[in-house]
C-alpha atoms as a PDB file:
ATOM      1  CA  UNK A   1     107.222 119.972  90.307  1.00  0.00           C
ATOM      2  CA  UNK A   2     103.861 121.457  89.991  1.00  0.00           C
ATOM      3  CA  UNK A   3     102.192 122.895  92.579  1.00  0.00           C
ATOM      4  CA  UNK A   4      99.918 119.876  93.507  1.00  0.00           C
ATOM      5  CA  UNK A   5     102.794 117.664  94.114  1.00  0.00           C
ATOM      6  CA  UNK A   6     104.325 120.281  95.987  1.00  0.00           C
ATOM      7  CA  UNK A   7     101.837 120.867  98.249  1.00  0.00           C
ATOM      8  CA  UNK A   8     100.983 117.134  98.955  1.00  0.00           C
ATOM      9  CA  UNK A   9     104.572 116.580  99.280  1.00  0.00           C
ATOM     10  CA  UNK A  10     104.873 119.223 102.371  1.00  0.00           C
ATOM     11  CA  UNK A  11     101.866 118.015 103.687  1.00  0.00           C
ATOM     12  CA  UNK A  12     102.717 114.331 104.070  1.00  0.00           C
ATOM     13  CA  UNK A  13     106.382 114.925 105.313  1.00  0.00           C
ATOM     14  CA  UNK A  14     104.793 117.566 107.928  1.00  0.00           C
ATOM     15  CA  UNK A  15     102.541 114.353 108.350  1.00  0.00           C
ATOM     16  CA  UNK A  16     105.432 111.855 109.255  1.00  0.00           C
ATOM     17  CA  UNK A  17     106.839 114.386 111.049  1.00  0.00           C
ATOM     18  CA  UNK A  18     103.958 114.297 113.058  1.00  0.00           C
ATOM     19  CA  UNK A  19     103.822 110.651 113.455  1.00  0.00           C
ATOM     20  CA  UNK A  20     107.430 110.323 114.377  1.00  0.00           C
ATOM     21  CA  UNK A  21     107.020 112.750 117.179  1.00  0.00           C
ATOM     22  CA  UNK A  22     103.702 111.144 118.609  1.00  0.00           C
ATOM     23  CA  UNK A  23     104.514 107.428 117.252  1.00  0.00           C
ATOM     24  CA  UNK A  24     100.546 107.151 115.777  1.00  0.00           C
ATOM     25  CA  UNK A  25     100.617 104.540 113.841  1.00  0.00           C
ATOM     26  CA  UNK A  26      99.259 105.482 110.384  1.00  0.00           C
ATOM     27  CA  UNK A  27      98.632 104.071 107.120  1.00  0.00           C
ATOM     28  CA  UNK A  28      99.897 106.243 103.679  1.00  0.00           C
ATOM     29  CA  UNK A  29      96.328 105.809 102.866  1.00  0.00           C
ATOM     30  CA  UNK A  30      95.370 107.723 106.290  1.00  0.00           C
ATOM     31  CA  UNK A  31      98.121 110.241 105.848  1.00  0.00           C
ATOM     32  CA  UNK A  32      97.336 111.110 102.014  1.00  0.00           C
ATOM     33  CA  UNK A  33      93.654 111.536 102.938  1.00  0.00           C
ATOM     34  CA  UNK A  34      94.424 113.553 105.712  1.00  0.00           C
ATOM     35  CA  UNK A  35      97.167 116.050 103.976  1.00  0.00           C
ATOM     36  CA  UNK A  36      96.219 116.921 100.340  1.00  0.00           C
ATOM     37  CA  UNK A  37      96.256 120.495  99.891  1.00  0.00           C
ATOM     38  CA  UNK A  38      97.168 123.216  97.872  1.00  0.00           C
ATOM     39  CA  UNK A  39      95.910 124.728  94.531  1.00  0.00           C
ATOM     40  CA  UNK A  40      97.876 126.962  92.942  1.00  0.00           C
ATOM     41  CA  UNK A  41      96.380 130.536  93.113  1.00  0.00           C
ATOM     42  CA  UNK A  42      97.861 133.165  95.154  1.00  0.00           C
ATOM     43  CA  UNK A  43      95.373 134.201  97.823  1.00  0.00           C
ATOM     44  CA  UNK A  44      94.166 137.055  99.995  1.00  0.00           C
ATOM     45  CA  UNK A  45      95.061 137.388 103.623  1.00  0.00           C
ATOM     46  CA  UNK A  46      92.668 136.084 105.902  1.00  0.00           C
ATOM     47  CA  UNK A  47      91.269 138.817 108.368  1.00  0.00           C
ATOM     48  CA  UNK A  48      93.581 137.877 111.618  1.00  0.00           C
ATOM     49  CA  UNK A  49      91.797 136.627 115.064  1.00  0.00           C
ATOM     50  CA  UNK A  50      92.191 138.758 118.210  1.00  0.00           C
ATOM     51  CA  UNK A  51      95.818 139.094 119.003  1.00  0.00           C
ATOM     52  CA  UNK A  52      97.327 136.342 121.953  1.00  0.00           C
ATOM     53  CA  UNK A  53     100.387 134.970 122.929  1.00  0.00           C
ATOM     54  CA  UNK A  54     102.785 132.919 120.570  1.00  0.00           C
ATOM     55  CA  UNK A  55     102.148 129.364 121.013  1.00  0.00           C
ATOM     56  CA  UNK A  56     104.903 127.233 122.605  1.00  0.00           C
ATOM     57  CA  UNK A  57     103.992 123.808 120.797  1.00  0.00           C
ATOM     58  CA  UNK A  58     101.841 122.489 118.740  1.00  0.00           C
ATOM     59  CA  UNK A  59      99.995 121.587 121.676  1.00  0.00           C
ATOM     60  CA  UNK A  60      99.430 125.453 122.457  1.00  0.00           C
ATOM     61  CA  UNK A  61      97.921 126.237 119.686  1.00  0.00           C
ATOM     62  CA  UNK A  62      94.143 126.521 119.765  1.00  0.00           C
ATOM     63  CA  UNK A  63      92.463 125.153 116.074  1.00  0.00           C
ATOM     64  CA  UNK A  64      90.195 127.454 114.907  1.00  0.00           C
ATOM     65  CA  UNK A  65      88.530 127.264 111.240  1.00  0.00           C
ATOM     66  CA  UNK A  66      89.630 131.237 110.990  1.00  0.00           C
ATOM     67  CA  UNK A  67      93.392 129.491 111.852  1.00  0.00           C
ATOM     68  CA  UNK A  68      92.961 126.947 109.896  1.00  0.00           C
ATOM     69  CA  UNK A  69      91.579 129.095 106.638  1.00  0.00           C
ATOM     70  CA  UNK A  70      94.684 130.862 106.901  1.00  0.00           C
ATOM     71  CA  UNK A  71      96.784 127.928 107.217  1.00  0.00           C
ATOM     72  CA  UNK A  72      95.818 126.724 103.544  1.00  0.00           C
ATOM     73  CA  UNK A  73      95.898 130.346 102.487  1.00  0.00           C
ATOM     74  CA  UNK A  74      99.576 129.965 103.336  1.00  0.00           C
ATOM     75  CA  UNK A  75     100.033 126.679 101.740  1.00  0.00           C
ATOM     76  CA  UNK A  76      98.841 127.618  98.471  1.00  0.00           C
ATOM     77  CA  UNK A  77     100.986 130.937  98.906  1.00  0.00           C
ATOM     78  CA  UNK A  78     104.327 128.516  99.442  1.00  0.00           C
ATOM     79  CA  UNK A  79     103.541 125.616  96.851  1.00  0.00           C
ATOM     80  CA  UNK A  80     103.605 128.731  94.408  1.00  0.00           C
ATOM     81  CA  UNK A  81     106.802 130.193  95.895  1.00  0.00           C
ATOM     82  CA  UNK A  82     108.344 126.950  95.414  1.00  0.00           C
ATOM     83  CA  UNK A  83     106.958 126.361  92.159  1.00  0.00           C
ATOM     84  CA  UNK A  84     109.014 129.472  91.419  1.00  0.00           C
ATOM     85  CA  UNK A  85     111.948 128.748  93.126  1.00  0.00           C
ATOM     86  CA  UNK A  86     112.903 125.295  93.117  1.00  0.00           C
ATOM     87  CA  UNK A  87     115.682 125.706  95.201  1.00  0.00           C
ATOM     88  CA  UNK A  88     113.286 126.327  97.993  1.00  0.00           C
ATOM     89  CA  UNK A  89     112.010 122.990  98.378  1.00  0.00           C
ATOM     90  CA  UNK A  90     114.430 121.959 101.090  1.00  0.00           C
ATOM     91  CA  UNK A  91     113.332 125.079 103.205  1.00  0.00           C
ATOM     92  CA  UNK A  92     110.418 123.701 103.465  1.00  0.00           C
ATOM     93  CA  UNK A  93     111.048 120.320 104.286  1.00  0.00           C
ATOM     94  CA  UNK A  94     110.088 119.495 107.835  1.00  0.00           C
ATOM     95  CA  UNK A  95     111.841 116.406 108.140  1.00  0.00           C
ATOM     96  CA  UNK A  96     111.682 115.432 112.080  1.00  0.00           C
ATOM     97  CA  UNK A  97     111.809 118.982 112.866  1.00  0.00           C
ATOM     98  CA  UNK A  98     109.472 120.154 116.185  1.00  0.00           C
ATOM     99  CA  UNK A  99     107.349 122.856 115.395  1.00  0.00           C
ATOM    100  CA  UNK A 100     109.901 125.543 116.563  1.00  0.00           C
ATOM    101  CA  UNK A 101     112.747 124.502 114.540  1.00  0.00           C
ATOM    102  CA  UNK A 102     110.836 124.281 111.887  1.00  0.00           C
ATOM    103  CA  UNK A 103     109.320 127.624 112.221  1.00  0.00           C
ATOM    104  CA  UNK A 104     112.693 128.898 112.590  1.00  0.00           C
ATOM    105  CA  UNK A 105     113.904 127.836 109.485  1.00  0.00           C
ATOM    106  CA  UNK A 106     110.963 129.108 107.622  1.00  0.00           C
ATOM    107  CA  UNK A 107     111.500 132.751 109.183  1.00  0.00           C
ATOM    108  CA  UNK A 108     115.213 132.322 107.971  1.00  0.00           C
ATOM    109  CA  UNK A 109     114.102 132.001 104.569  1.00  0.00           C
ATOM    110  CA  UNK A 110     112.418 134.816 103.164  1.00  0.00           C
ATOM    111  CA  UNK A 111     110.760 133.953 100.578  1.00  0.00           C
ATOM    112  CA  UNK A 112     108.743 131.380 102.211  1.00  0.00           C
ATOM    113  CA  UNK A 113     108.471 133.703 105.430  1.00  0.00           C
ATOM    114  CA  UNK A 114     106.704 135.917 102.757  1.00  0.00           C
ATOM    115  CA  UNK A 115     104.530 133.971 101.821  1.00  0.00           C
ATOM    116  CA  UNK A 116     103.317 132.898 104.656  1.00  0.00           C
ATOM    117  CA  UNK A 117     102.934 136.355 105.956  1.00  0.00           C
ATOM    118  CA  UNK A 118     100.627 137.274 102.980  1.00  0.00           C
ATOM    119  CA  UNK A 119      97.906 134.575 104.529  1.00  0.00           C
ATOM    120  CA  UNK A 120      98.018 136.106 107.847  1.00  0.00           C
ATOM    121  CA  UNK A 121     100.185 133.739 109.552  1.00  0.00           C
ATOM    122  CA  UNK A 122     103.242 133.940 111.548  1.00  0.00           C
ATOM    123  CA  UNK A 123     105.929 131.230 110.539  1.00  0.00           C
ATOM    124  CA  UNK A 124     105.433 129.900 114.041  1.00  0.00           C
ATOM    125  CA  UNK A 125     101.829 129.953 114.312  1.00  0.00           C
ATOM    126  CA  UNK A 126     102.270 128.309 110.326  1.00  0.00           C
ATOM    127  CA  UNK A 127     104.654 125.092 111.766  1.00  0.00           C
ATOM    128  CA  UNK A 128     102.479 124.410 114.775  1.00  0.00           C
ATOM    129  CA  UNK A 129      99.017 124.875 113.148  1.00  0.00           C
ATOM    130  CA  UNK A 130     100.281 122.062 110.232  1.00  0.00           C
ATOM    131  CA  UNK A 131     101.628 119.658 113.598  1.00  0.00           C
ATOM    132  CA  UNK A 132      98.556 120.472 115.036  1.00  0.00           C
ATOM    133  CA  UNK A 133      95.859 120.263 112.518  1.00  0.00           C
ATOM    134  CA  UNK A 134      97.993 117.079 110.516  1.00  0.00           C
ATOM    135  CA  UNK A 135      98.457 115.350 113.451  1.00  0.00           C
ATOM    136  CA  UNK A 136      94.963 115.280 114.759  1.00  0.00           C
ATOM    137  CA  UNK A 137      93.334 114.405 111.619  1.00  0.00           C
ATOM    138  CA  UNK A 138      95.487 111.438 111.391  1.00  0.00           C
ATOM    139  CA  UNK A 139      94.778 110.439 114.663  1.00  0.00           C
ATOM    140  CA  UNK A 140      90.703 110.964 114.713  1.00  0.00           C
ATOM    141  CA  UNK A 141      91.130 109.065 110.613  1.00  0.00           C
ATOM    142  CA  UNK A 142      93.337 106.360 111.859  1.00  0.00           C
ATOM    143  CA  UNK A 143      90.881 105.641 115.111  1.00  0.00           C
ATOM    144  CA  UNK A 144      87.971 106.124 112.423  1.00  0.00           C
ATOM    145  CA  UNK A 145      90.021 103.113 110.080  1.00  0.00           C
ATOM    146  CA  UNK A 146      90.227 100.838 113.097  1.00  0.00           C
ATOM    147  CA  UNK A 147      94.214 100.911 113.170  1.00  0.00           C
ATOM    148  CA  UNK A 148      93.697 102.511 116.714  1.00  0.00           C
ATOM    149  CA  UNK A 149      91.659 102.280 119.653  1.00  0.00           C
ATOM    150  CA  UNK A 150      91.317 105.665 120.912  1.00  0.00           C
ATOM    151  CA  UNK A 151      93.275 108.771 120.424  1.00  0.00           C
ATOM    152  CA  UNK A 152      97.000 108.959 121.895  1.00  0.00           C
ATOM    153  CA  UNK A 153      97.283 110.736 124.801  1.00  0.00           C
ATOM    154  CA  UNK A 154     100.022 113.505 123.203  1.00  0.00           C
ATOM    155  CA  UNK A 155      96.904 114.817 120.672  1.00  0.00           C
ATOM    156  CA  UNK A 156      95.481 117.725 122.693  1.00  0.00           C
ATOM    157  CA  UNK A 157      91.284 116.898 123.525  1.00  0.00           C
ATOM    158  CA  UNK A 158      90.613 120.637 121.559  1.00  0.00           C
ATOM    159  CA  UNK A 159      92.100 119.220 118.674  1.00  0.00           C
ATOM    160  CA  UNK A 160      90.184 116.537 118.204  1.00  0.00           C
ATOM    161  CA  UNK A 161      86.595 117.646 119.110  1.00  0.00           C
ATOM    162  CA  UNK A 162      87.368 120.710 116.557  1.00  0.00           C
ATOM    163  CA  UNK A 163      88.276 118.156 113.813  1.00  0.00           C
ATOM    164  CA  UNK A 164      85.355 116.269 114.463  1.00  0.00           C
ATOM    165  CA  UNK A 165      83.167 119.319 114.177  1.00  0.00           C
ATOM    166  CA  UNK A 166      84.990 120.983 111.310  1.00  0.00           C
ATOM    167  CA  UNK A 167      86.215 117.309 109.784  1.00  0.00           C
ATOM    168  CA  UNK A 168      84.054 117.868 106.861  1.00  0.00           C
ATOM    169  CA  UNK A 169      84.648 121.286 105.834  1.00  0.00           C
ATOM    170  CA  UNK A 170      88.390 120.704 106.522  1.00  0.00           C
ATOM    171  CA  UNK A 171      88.006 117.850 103.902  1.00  0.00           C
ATOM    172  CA  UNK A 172      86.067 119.272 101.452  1.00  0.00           C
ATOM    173  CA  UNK A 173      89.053 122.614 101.097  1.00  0.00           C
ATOM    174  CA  UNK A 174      91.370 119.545 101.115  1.00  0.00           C
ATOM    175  CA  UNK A 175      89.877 118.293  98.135  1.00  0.00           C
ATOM    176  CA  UNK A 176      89.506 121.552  96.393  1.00  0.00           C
ATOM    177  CA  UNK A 177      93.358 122.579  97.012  1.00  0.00           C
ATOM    178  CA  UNK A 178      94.026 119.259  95.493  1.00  0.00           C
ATOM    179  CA  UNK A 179      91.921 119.543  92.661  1.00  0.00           C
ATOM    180  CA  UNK A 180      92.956 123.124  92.333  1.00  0.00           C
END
């Protein structure tokens, strides 16, 4: 599987994980625009933010683009781990996993813990980043599409306003990672 698929595979089942969890309606349109990442080049760490205390949910977690940077730093670090390791694709897979859980089995497997590390990333702060960021785009791009009337009440208000500031730069290193 190369490392496109990959990625855009993670991305979407994070995605319906997502959905399941808040039931937002969503079409795969929404979710595929709202998910593609990954190219496949290793990358650099991104410099860290000031140190604070490990997020309990996704909800927790405050969406910066210095988090989010190192979010698809990590991405592109695990599509190529799995590219090289096909036996790691169902470590990866979120399934209907919470953030935690899934976190916890990414830890347990080190070469995907590794890989996250190199972006800068815990594998907690990786898990509820991709709820977080995932689930808000396809809220704000399903509300945008018509196929809801306002945002659901689980999608934390920081979330959205920084997705609607950052929405196009977000989409744009979407684009690129899928391209990539």
């Amino acid at each position: 599987m190369n490392a496109k698929l990959l990625s855009l595979s993670l991305a979407v089942t994070l995605a319906l994980a997502a959905c399941a969890k808040t039931e937002t309606p969503a079409t795969d349109a929404t979710a595929s625009n709202a998910t593609a990442v990954a190219p496949a080049a290793p990358t650099a760490p991104v410099a860290p933010e000031a140190p604070v205390a490990p997020a309990a949910s996704a909800a927790d977690v405050e969406l910066t683009m210095a988090k989010v940077d190192a979010w698809f730093a990590a991405s592109k670090n695990l599509a190529i781990a799995e590219q090289s390791d096909a036996s790691l694709d169902s470590a990866m897979n979120a399934s209907e996993e919470d953030g935690a859980k899934y976190a916890a089995r990414l830890e347990a497997t080190p070469k995907l813990r590794e890989a996250i590390e190199e972006a800068g990333m815990s594998t907690r702060d990786y898990a509820l980043t991709s709820e977080a960021l995932v689930s808000t785009l396809m809220a704000v791009g399903a509300v945008d599409a018509g196929l809801l009337k306002e945002i659901p009440a689980e999608i934390d208000p920081q979330h959205v306003e920084f997705v609607k500031q950052h929405r196009a730069e977000i989409e744009k290193k979407m684009t690129a990672g899928a391209e990539g």
